[in-house]
C-alpha atoms as a PDB file:
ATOM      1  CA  UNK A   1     138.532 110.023 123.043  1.00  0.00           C
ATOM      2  CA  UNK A   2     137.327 109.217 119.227  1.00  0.00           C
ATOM      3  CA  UNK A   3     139.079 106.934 117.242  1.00  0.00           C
ATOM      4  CA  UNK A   4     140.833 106.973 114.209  1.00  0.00           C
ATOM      5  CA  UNK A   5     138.278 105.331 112.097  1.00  0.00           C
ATOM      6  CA  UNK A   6     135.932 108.118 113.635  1.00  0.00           C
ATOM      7  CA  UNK A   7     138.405 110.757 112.488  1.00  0.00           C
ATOM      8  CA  UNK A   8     139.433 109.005 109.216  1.00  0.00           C
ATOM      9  CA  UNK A   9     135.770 109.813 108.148  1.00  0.00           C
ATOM     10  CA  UNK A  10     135.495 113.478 109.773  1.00  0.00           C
ATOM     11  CA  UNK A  11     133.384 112.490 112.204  1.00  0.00           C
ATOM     12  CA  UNK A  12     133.058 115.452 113.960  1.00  0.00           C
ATOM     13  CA  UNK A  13     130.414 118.455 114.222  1.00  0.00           C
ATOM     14  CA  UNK A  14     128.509 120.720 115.703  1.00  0.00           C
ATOM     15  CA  UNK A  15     124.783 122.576 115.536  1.00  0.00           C
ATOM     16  CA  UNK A  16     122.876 125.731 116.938  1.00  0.00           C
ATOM     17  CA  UNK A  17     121.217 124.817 120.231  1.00  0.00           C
ATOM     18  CA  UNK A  18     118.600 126.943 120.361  1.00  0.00           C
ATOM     19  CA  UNK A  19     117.809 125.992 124.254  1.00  0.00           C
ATOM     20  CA  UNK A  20     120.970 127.014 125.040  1.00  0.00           C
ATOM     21  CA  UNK A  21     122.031 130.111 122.686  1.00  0.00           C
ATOM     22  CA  UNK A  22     125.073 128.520 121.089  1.00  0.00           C
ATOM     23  CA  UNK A  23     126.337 126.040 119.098  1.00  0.00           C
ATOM     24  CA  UNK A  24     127.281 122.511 120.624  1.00  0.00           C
ATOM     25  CA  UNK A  25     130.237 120.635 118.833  1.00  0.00           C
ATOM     26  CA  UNK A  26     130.651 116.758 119.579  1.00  0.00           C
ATOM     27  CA  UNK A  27     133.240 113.977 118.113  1.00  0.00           C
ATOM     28  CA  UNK A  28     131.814 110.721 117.066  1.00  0.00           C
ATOM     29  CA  UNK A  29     133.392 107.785 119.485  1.00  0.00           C
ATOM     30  CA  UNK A  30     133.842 103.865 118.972  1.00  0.00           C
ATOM     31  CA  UNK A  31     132.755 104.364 115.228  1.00  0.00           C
ATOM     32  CA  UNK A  32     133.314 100.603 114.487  1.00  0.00           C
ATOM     33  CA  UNK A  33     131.528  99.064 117.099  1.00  0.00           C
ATOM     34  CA  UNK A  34     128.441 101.513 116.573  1.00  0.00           C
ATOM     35  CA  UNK A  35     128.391 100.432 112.667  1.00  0.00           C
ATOM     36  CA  UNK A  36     128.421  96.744 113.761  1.00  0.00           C
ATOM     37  CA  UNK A  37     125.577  97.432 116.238  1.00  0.00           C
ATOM     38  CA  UNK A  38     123.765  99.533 113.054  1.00  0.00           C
ATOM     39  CA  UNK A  39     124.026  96.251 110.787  1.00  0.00           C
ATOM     40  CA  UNK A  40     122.345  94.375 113.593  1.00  0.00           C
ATOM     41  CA  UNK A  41     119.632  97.161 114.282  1.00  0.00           C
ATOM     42  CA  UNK A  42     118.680  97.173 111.130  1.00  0.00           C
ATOM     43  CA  UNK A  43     119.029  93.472 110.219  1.00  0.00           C
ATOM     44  CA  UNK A  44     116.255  93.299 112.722  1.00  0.00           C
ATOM     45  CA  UNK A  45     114.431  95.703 111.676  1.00  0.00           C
ATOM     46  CA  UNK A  46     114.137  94.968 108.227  1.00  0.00           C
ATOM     47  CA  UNK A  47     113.690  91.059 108.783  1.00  0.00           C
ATOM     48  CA  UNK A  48     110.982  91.427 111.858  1.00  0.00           C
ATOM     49  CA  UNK A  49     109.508  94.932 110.395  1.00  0.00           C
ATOM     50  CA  UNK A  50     110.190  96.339 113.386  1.00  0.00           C
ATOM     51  CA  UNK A  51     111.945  99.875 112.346  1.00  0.00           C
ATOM     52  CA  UNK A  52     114.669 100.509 114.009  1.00  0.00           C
ATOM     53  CA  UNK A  53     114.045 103.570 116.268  1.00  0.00           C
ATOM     54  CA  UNK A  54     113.534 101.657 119.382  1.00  0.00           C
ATOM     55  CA  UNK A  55     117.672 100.930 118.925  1.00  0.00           C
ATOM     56  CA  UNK A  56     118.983 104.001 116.995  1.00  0.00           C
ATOM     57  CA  UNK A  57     119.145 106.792 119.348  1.00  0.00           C
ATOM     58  CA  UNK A  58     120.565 104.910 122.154  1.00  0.00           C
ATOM     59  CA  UNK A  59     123.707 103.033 119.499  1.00  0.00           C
ATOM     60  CA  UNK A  60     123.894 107.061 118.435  1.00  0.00           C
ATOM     61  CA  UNK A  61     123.590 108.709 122.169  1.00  0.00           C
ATOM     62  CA  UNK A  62     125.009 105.808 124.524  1.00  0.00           C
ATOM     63  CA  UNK A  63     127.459 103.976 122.349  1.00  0.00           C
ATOM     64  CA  UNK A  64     129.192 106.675 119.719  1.00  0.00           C
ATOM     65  CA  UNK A  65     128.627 109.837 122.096  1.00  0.00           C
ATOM     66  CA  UNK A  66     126.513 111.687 119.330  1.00  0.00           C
ATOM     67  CA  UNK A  67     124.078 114.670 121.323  1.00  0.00           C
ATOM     68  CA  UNK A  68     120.619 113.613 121.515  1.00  0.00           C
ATOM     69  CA  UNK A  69     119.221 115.333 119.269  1.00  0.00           C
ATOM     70  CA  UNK A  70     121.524 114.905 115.859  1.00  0.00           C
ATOM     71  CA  UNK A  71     120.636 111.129 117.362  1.00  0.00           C
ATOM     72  CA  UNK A  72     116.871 111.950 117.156  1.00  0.00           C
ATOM     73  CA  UNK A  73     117.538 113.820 113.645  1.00  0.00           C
ATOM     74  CA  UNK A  74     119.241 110.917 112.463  1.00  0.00           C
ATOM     75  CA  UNK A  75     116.943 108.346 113.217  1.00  0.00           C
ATOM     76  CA  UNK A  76     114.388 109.982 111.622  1.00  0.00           C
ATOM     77  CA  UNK A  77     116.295 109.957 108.630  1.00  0.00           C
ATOM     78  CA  UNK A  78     117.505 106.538 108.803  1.00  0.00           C
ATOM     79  CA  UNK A  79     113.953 105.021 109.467  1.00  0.00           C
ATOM     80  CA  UNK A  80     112.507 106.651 106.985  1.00  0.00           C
ATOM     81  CA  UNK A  81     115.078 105.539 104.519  1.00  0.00           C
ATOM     82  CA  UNK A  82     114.612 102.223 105.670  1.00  0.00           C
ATOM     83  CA  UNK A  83     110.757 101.628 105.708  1.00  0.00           C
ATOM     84  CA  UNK A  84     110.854 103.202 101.756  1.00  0.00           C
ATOM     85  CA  UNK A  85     112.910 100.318 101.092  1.00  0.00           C
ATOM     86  CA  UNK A  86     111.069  97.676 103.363  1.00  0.00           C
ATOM     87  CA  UNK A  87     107.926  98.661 101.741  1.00  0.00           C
ATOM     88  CA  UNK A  88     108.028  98.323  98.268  1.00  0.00           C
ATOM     89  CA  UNK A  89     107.385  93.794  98.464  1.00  0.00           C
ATOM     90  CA  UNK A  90     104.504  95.129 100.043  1.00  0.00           C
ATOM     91  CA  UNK A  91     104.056  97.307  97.359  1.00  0.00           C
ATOM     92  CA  UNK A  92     104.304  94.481  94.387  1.00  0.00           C
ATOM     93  CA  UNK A  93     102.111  92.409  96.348  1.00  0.00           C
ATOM     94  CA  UNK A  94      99.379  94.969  96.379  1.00  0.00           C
ATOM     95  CA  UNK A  95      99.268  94.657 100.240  1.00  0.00           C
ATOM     96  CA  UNK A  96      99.408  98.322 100.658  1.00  0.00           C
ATOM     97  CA  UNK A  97      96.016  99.671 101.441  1.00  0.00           C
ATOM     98  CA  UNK A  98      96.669 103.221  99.816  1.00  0.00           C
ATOM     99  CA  UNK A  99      93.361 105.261 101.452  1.00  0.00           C
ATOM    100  CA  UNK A 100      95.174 104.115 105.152  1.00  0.00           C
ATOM    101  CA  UNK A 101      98.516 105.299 103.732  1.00  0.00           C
ATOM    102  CA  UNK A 102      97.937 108.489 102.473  1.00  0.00           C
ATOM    103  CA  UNK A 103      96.603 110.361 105.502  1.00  0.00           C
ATOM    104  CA  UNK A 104      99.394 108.383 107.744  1.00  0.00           C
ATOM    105  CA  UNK A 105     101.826 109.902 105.318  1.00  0.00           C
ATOM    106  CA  UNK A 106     100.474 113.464 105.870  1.00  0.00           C
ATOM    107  CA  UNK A 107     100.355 113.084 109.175  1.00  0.00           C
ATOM    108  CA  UNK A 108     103.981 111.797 109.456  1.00  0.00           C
ATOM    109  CA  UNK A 109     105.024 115.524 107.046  1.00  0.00           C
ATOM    110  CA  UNK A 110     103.370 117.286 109.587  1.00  0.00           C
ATOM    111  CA  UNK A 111     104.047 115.274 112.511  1.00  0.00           C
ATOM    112  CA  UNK A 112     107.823 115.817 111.044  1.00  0.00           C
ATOM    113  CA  UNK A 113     107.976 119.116 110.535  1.00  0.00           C
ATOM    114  CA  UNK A 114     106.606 120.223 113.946  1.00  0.00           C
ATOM    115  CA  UNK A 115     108.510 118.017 115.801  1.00  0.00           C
ATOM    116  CA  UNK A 116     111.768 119.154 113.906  1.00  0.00           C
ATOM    117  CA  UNK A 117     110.623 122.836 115.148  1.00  0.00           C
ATOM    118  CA  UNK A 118     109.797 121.755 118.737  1.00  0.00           C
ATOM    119  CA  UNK A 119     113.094 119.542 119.248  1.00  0.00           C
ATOM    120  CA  UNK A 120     115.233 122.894 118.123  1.00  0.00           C
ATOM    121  CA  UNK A 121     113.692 124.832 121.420  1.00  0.00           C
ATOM    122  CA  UNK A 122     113.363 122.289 124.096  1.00  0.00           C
ATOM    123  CA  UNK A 123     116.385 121.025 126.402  1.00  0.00           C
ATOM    124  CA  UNK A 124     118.021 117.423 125.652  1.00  0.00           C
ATOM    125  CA  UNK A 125     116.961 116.749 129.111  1.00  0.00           C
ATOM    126  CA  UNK A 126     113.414 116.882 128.638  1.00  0.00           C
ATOM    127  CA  UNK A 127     113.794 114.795 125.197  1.00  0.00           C
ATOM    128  CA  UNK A 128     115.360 112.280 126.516  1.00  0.00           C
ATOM    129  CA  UNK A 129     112.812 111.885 129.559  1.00  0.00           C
ATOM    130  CA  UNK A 130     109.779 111.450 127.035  1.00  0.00           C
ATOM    131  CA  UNK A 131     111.700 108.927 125.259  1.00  0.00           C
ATOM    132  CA  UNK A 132     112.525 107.124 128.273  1.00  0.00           C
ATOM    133  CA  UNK A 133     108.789 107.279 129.264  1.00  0.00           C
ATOM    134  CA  UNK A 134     107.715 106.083 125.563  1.00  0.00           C
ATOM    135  CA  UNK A 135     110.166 103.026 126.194  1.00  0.00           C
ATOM    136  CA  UNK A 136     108.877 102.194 129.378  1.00  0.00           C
ATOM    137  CA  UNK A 137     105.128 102.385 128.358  1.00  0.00           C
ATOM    138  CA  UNK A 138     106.127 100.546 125.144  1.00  0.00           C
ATOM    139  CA  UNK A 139     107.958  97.593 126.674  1.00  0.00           C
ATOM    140  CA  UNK A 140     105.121  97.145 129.500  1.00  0.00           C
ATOM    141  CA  UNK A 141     102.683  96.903 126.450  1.00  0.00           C
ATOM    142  CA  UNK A 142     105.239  94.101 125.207  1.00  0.00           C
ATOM    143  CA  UNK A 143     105.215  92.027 128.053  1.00  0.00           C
ATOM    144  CA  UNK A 144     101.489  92.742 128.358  1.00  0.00           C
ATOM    145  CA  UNK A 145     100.777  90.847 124.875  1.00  0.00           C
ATOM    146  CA  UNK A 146     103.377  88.074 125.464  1.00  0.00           C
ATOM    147  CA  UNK A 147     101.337  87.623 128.722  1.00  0.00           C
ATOM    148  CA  UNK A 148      98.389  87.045 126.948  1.00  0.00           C
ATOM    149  CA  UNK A 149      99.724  84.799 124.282  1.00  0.00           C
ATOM    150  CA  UNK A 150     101.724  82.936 126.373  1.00  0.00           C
ATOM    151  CA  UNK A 151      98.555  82.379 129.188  1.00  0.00           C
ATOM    152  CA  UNK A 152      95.396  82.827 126.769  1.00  0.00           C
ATOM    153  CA  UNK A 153      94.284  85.920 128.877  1.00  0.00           C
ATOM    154  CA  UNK A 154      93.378  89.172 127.685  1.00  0.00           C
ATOM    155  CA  UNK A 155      95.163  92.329 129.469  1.00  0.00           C
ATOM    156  CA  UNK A 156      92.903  95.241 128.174  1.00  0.00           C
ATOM    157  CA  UNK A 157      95.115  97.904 127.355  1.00  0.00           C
ATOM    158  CA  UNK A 158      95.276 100.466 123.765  1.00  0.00           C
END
């Protein structure tokens, strides 16, 4: 089922599933197609500021058969490459308001770190379900604002 790009550049693994008691190994699948798809992903995020989380796990999990959570791990690690490189013209322009950005950084350590821990324990099932309820409750949001702008109403939500 992977592909010889995929196996060119050892695309293969495994980790400790701690839910389960053992490790899981996986092969990486359609490698070129997923890379295209990552050059688009973060094309938009970089030019619209977006991130690119919202796209990552599911090009990782749906299209190149990676386990959710290396996908998860991985996006982290990805995004957070990414937004140190999207924010330094924000940087030079001195539109970075450092007393906002320090405690948001802290916050993302911890928030890290504890959610590193917690993902090791807890089932892929239940991972993917919050995500798919994050998604949902993101994109109504979404709609919710492009409602407004588009009619010049006001849809009180967080």
């Amino acid at each position: 089922m992977t592909d010889r790009f995929a196996e060119k550049l050892g695309l293969s693994a495994s980790y400790w599933e701690e839910s389960l008691n053992k490790p899981v190994h996986y092969r990486v699948v359609r490698a070129i197609p997923g890379a295209i798809l990552f050059l688009l992903v973060g094309f938009t995020g970089g030019f619209f500021g977006l991130g690119g989380g919202w796209a990552v796990v599911p090009v990782l999990n749906l299209v190149m058969a990676v386990p959710l959570k290396v996908a998860a791990a991985s996006s982290g690690v990805l995004l957070a490459i990414g937004n140190a490189a999207a924010i330094w013209p924000y940087i030079v322009k001195g539109a970075l308001i450092a007393i906002f950005a320090a405690p948001w950084m802290i916050g993302q350590v911890i928030g890290g770190i504890l959610g590193a821990h917690i993902l090791a324990k807890v089932k892929a099932a239940f991972v993917r379900n919050i995500l798919i309820v994050l998604l949902i409750l993101t994109s109504l949001k979404l709609i919710a604002r492009g409602i407004e702008g588009w009619f010049g109403i006001d849809i009180p939500l967080l």
